[in-house]
C-alpha atoms as a PDB file:
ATOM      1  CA  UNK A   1       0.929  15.298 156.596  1.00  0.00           C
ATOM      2  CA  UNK A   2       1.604  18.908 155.100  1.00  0.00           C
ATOM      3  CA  UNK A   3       4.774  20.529 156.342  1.00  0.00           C
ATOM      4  CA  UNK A   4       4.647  24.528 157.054  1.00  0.00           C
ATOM      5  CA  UNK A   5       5.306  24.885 153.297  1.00  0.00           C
ATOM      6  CA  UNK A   6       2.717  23.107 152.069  1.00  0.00           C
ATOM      7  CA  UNK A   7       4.715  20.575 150.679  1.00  0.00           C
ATOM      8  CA  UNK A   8       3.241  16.624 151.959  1.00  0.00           C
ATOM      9  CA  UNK A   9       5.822  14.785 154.284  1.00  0.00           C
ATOM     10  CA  UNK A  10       5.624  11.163 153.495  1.00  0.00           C
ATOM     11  CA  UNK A  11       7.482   7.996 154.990  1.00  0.00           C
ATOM     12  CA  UNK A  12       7.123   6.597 151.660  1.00  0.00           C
ATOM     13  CA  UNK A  13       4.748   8.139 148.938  1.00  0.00           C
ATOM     14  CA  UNK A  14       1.080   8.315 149.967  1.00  0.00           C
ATOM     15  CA  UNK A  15       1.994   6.692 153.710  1.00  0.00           C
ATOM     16  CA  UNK A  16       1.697   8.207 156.806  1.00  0.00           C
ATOM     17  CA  UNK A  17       3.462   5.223 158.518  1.00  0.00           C
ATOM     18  CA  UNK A  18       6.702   3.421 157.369  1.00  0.00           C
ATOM     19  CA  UNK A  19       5.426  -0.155 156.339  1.00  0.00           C
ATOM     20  CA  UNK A  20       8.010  -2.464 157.031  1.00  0.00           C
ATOM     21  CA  UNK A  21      10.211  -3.009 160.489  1.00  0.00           C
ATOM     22  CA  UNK A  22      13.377  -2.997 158.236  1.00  0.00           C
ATOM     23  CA  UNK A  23      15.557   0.136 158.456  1.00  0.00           C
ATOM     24  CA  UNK A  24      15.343  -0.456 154.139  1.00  0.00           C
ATOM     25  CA  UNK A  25      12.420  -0.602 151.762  1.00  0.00           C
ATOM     26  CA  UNK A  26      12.748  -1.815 148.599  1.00  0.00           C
ATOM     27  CA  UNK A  27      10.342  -1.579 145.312  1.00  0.00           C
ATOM     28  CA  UNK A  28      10.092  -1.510 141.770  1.00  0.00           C
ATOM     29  CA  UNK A  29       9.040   1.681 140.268  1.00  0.00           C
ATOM     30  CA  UNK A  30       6.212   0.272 138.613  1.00  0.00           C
ATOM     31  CA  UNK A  31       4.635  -1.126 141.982  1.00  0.00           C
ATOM     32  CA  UNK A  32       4.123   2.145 143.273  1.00  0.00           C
ATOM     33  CA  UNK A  33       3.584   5.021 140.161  1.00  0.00           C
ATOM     34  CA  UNK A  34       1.254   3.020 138.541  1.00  0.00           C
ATOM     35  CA  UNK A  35      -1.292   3.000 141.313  1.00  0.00           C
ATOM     36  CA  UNK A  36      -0.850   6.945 141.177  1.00  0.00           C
ATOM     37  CA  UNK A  37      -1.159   7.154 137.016  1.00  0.00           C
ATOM     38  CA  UNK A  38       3.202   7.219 136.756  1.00  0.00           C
ATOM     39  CA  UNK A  39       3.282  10.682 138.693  1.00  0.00           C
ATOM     40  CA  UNK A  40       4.628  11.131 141.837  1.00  0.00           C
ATOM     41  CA  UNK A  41       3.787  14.056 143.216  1.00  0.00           C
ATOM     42  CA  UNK A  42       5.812  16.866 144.935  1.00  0.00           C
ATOM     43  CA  UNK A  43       6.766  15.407 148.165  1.00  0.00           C
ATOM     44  CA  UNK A  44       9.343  15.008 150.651  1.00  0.00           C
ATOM     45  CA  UNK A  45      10.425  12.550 153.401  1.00  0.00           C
ATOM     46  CA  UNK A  46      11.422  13.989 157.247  1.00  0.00           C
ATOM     47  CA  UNK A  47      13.653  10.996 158.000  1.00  0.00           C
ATOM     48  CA  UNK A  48      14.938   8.879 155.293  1.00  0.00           C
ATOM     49  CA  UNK A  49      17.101   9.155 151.864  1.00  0.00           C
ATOM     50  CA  UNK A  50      15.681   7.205 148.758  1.00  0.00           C
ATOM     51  CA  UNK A  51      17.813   5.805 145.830  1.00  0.00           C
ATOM     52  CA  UNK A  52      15.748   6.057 142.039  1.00  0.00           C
ATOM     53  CA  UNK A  53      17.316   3.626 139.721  1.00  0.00           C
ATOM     54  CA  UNK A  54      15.934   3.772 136.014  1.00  0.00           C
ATOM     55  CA  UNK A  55      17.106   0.769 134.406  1.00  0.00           C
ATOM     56  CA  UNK A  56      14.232   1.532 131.042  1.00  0.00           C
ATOM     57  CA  UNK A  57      11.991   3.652 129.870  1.00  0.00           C
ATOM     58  CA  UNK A  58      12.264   7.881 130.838  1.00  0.00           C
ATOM     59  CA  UNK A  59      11.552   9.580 133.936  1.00  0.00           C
ATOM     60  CA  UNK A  60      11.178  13.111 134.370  1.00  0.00           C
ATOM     61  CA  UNK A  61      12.588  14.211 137.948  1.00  0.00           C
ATOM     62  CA  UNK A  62      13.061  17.417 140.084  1.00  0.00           C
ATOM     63  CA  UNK A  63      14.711  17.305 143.087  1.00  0.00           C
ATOM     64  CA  UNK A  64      14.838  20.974 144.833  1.00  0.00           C
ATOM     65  CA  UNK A  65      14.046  22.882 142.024  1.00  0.00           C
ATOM     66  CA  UNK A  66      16.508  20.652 139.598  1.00  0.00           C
ATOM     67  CA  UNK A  67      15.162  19.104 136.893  1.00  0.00           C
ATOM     68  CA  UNK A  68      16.121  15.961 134.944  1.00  0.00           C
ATOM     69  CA  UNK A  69      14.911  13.982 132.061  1.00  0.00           C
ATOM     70  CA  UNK A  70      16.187  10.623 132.306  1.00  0.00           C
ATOM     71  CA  UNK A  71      16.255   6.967 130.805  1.00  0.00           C
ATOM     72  CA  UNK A  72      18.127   4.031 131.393  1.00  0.00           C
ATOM     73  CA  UNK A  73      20.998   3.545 133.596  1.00  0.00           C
ATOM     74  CA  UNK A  74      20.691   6.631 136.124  1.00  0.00           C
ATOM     75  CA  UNK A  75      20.882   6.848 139.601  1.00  0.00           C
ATOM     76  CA  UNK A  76      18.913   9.467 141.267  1.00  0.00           C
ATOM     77  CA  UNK A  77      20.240  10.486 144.731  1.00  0.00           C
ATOM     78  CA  UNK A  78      17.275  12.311 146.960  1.00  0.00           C
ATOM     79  CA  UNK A  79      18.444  13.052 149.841  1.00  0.00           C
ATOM     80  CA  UNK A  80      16.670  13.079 153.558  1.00  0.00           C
ATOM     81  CA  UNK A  81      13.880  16.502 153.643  1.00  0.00           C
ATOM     82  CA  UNK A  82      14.808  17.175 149.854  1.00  0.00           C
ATOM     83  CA  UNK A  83      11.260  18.161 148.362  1.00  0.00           C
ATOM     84  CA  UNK A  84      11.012  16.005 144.971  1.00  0.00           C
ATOM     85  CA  UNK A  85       8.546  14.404 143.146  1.00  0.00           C
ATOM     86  CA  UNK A  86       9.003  11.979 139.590  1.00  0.00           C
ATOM     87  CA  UNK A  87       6.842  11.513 136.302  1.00  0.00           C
ATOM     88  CA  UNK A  88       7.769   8.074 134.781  1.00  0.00           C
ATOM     89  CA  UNK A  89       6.832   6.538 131.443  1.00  0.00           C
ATOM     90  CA  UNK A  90       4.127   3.695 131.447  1.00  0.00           C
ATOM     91  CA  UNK A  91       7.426   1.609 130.123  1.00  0.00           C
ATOM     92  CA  UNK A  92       9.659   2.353 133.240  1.00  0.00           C
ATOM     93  CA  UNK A  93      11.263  -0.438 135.103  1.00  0.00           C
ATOM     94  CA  UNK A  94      13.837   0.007 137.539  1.00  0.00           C
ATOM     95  CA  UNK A  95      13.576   0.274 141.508  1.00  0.00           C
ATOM     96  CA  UNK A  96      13.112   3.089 144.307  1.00  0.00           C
ATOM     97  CA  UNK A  97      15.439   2.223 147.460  1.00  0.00           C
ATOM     98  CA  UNK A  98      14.071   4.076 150.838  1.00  0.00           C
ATOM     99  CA  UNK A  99      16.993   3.809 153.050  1.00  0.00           C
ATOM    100  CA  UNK A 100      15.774   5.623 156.635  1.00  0.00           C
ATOM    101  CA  UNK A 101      18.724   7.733 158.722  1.00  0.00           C
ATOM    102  CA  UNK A 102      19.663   5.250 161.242  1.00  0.00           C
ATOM    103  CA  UNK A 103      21.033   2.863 158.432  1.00  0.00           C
ATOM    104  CA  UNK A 104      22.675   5.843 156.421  1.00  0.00           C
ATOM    105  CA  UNK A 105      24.183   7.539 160.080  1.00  0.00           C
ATOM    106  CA  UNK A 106      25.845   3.624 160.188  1.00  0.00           C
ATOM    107  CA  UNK A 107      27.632   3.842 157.270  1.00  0.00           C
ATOM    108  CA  UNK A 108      28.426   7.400 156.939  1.00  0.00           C
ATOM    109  CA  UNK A 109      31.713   7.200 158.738  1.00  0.00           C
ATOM    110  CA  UNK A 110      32.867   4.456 156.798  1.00  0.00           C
ATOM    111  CA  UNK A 111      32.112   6.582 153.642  1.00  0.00           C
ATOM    112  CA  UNK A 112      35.008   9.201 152.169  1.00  0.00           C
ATOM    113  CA  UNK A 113      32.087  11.115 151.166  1.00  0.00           C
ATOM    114  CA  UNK A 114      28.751  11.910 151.934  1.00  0.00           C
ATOM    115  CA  UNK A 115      27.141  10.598 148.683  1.00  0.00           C
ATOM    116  CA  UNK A 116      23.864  10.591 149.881  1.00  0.00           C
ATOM    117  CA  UNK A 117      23.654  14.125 151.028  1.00  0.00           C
ATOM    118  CA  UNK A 118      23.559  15.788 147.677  1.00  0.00           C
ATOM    119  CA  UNK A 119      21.041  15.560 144.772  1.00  0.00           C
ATOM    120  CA  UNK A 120      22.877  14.352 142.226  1.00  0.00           C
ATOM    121  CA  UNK A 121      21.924  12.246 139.477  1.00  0.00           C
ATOM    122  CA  UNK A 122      24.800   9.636 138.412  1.00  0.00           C
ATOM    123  CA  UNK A 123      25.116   7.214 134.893  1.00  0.00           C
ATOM    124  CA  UNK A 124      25.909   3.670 135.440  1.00  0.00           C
ATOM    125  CA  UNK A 125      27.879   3.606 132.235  1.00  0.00           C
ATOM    126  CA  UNK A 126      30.353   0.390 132.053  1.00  0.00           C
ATOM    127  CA  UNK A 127      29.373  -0.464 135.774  1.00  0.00           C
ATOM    128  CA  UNK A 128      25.699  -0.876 134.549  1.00  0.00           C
ATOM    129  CA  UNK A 129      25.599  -4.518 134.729  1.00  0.00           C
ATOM    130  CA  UNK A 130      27.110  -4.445 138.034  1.00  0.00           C
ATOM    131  CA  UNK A 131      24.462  -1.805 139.575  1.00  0.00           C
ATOM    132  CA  UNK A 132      21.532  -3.939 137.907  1.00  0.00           C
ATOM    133  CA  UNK A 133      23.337  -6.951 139.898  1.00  0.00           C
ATOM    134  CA  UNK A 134      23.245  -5.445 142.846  1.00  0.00           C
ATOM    135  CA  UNK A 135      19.795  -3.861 142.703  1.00  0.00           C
ATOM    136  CA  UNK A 136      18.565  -7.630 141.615  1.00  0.00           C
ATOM    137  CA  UNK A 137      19.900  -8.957 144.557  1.00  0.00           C
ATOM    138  CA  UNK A 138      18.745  -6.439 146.937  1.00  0.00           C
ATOM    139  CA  UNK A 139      15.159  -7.318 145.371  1.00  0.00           C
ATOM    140  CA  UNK A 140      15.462 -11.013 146.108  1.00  0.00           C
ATOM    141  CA  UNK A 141      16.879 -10.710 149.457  1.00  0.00           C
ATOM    142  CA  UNK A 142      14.356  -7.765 150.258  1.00  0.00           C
ATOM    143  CA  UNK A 143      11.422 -10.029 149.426  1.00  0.00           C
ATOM    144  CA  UNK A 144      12.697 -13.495 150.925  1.00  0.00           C
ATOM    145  CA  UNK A 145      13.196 -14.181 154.496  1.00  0.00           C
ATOM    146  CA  UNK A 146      16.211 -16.296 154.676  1.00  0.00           C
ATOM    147  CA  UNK A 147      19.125 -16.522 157.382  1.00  0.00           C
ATOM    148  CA  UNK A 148      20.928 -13.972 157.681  1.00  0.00           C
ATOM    149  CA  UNK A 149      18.874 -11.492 155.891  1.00  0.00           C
ATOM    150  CA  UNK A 150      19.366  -8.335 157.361  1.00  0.00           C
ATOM    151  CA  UNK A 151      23.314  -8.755 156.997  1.00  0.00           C
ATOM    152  CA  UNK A 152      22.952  -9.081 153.078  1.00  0.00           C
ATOM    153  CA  UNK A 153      20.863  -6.744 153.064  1.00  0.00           C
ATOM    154  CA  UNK A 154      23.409  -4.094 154.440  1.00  0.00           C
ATOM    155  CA  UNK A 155      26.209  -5.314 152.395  1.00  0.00           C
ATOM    156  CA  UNK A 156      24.299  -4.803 149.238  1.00  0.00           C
ATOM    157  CA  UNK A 157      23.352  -1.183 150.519  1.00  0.00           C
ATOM    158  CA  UNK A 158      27.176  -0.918 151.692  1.00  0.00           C
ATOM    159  CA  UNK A 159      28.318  -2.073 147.984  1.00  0.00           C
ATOM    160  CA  UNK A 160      25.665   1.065 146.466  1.00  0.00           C
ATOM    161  CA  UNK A 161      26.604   3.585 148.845  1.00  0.00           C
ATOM    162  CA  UNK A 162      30.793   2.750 148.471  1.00  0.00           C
ATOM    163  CA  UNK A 163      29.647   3.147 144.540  1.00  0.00           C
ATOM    164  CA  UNK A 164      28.231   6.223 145.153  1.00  0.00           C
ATOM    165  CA  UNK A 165      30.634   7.808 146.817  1.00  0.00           C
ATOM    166  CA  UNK A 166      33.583   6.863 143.819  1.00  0.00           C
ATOM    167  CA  UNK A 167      31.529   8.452 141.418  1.00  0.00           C
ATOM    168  CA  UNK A 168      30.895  11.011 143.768  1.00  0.00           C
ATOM    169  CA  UNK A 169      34.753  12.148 144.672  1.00  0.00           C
ATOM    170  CA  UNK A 170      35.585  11.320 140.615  1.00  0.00           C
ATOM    171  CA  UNK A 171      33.123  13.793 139.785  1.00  0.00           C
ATOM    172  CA  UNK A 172      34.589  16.352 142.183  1.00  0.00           C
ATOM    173  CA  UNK A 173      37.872  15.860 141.136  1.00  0.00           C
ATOM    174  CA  UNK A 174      36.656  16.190 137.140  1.00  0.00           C
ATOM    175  CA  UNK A 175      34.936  19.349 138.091  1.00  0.00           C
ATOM    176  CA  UNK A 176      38.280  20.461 140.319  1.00  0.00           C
ATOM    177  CA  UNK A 177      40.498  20.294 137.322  1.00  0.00           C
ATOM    178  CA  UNK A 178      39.643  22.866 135.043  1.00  0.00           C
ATOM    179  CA  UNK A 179      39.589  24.689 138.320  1.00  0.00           C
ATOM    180  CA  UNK A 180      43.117  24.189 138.800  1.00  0.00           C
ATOM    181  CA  UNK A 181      44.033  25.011 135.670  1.00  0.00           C
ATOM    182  CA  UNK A 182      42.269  28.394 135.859  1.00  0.00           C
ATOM    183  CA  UNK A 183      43.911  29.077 139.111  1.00  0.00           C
ATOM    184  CA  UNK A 184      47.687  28.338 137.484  1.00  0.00           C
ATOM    185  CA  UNK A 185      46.719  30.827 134.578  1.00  0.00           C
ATOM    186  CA  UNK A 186      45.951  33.583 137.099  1.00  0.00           C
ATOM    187  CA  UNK A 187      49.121  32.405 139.283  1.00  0.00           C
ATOM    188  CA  UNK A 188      50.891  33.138 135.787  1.00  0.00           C
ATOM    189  CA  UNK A 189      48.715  36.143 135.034  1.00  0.00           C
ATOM    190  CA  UNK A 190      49.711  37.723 138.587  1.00  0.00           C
ATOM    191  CA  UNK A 191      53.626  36.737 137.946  1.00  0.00           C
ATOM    192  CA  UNK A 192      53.323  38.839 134.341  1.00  0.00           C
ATOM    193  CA  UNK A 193      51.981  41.340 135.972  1.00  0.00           C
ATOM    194  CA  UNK A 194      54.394  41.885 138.281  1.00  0.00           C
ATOM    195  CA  UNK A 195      57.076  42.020 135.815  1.00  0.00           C
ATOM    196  CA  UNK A 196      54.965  44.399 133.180  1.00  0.00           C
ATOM    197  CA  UNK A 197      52.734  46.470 135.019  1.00  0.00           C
ATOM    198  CA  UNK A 198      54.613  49.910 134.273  1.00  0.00           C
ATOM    199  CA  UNK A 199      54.500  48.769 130.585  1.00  0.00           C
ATOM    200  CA  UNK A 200      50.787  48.910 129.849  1.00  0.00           C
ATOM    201  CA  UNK A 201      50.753  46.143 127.663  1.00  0.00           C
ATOM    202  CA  UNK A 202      47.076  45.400 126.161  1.00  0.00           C
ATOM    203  CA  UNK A 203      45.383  42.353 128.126  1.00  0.00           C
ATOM    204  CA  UNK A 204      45.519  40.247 124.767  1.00  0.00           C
ATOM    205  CA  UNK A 205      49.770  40.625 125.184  1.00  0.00           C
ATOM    206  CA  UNK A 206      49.344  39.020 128.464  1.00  0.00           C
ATOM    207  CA  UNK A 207      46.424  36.763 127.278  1.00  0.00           C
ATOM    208  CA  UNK A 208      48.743  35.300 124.160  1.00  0.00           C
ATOM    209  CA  UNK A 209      52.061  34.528 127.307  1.00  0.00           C
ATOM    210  CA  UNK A 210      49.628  32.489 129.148  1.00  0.00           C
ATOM    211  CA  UNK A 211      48.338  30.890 125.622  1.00  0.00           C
ATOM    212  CA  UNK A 212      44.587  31.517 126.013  1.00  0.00           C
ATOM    213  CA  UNK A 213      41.633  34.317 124.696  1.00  0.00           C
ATOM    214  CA  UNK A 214      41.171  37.424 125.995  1.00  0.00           C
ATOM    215  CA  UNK A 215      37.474  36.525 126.854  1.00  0.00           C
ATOM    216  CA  UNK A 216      38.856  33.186 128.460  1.00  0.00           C
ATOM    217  CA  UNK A 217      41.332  34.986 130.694  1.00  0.00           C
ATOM    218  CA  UNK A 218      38.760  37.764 131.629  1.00  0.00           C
ATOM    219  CA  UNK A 219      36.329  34.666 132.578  1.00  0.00           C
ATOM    220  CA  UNK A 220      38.807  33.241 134.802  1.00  0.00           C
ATOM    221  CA  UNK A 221      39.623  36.815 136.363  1.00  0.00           C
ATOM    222  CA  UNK A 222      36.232  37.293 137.131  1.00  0.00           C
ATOM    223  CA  UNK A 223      35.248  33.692 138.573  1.00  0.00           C
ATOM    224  CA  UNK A 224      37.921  33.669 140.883  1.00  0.00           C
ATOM    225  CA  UNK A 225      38.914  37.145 141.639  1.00  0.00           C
ATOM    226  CA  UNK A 226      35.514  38.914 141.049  1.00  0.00           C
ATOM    227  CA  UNK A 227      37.525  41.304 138.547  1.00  0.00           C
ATOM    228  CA  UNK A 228      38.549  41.979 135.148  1.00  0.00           C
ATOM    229  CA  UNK A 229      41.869  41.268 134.000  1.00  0.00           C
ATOM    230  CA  UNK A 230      42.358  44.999 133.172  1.00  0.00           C
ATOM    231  CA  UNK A 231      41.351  45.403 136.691  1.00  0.00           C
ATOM    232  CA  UNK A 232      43.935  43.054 137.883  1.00  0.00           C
ATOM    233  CA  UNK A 233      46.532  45.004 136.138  1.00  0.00           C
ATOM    234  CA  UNK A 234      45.609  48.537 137.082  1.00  0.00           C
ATOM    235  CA  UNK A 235      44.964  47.719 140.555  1.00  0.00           C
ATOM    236  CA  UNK A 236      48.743  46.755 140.910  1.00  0.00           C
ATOM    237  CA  UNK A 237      49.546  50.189 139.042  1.00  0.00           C
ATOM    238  CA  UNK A 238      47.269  51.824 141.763  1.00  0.00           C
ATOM    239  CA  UNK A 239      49.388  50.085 144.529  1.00  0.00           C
ATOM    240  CA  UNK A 240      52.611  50.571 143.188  1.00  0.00           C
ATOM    241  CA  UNK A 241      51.123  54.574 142.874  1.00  0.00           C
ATOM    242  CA  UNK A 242      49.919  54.700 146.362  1.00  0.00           C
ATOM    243  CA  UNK A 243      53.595  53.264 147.756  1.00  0.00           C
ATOM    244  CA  UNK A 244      55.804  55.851 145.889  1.00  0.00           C
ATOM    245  CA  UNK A 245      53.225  58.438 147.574  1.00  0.00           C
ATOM    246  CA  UNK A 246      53.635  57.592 150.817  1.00  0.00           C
ATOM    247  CA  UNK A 247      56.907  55.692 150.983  1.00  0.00           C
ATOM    248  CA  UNK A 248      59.153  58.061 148.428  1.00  0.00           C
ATOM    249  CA  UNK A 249      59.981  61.922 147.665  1.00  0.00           C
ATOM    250  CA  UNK A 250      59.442  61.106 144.282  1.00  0.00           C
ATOM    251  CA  UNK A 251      57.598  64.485 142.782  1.00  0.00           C
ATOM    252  CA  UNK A 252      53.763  63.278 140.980  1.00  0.00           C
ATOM    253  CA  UNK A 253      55.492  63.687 137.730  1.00  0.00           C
ATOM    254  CA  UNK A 254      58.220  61.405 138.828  1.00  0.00           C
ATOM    255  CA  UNK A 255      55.798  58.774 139.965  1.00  0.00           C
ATOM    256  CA  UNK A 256      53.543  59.460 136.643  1.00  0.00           C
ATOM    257  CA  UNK A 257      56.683  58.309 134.827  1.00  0.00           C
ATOM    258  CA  UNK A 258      58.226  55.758 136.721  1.00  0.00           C
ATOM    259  CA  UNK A 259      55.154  54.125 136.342  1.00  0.00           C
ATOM    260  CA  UNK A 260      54.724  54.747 132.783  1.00  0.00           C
ATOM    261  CA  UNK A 261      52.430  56.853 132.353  1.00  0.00           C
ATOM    262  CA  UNK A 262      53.180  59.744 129.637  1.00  0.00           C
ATOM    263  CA  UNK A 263      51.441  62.900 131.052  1.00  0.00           C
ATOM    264  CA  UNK A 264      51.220  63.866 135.020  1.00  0.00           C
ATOM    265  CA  UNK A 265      47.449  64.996 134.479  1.00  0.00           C
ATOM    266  CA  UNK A 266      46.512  61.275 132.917  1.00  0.00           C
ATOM    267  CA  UNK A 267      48.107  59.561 135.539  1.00  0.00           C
ATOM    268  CA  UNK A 268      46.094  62.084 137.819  1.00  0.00           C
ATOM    269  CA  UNK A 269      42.835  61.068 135.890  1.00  0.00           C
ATOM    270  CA  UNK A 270      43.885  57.707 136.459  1.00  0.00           C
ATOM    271  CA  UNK A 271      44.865  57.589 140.028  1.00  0.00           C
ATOM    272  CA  UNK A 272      41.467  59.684 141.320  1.00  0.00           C
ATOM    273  CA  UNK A 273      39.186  57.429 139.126  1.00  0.00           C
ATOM    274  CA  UNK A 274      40.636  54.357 141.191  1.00  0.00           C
ATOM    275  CA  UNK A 275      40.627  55.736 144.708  1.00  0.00           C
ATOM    276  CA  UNK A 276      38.627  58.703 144.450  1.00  0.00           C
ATOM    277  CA  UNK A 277      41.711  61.332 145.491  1.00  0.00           C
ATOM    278  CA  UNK A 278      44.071  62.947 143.264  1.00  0.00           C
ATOM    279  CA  UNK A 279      47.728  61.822 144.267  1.00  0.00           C
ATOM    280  CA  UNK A 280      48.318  65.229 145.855  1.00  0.00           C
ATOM    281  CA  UNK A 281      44.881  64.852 148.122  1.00  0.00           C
ATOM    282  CA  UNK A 282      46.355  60.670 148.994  1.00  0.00           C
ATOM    283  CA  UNK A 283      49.413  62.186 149.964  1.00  0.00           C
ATOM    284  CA  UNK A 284      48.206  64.629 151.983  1.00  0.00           C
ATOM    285  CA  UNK A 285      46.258  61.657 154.091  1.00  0.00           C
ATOM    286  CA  UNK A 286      48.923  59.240 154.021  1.00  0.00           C
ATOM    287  CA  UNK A 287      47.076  55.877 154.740  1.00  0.00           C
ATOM    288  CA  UNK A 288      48.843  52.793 155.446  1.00  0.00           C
ATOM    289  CA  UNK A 289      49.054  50.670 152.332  1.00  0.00           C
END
């Protein structure tokens, strides 16, 4: 079936039907990429979420426009309507999980996370034995028809998803750090400001107090302010400016000095290139600050 896009919607990969009554199917890669020469084509699924573990060999994925290249011990999250599609080398061996959205709505509540709604790609690293384990199992039980099937079944899938969703709030929390420390250097950056602003310092003075570069600082300025760090600094000068307007008597030369600027007609320069009005026109309007 072609969606509006023109992209195929599949219950699994070249079915129009889902093939089994279980809410899980279960498969090595092999089984199904080598009937379609180890390309899967671009694709996506209306109702259900599939796990790609690549225990050998290399596969080449793209899930919504991201691409990967990867080999043994990865764990490929494609999550439900995400268009995707997989090259695999004639070597692969690993397994394709379909779970379909009644099974995943079960567990999501029980989940911290929502590791199946993002297309991430995860490495099994030290837990590798333990994912190959579980997919092994999963395999045997998937293929059998023993008591209590359908229970193991959903523990196994409750073990992968619980693993996913670690990995999943470790990663955030890896990515949140250096995020943290960026905010604490502009918390620092805003407190040094505050104290030197009528000094002018150069933004490697303030860069050197917080102990990083110049480029590093002006990074962090602009990835979570939108601005420079010169802009940071002259945008309290401008406030500071626009409060002695309104709020004092002060003269403009008076301000132009307090705020250490060494000639009226430079702070003038200054203040008009910031707001667009000389001080004498911004005083004249007196807006709320």
């Amino acid at each position: 079936m072609l969606a509006a896009n023109g992209v195929p919607v599949f219950k699994l990969y070249g079915e129009t039907s889902w093939p089994t009554p279980d809410l899980i199917h279960c498969e090595s890669i092999p089984e199904r990429s080598r009937l379609h020469d180890w390309t899967i084509k671009t694709h996506r699924h209306g109702d259900l979420a599939q796990l790609l573990y690549v225990q050998a060999g290399q596969a080449h994925v793209v899930v919504d426009d991201v691409e990967r290249q990867v080999g043994g011990g990865a764990l490929q999250v494609v999550p439900v309507m995400s268009i995707h599609g997989f090259s695999f080398s004639e070597d692969v061996q690993g397994y394709v999980i379909s779970l379909a959205k009644p099974i995943l709505e079960r567990f999501a509540p029980l989940l911290e996370g929502k590791p199946m709604a993002q297309a991430e790609c995860y490495w099994a690293d030290d837990d590798r034995r333990y994912l190959d384990g579980l997919f092994a199992q999963l395999t045997e039980e998937y293929t059998q028809r023993r008591p209590e099937r359908d229970l193991l079944l959903q523990s196994v899938i409750c073990a992968l998803l619980v693993w996913l969703s670690r990995r999943s709030r470790q990663r955030a929390q890896h990515i949140a750090k250096p995020r943290e420390r960026g905010q604490q250097h502009l918390d620092t950056l805003t407190q040094l400001i505050e104290r030197h602003f009528r000094e002018h310092q150069q933004i490697e003075h303030y860069a050197q107090q917080i102990g990083v570069s110049v480029a590093h600082l002006n990074a962090l300025c602009r990835q979570l302010t939108g601005q420079s760090a010169l802009q940071q600094v002259n945008q309290r000068v401008v406030l500071e400016a626009k409060r002695n307007l309104i709020y004092t008597s002060m003269t403009i030369g008076q301000v132009a000095d307090s705020l250490g600027f060494a000639e009226q007609a430079y702070f003038s320069r200054f203040f008009k290139r910031a707001t667009g009005l000389t001080p004498k026109e911004f005083r004249l309007q007196r807006p709320e600050v």
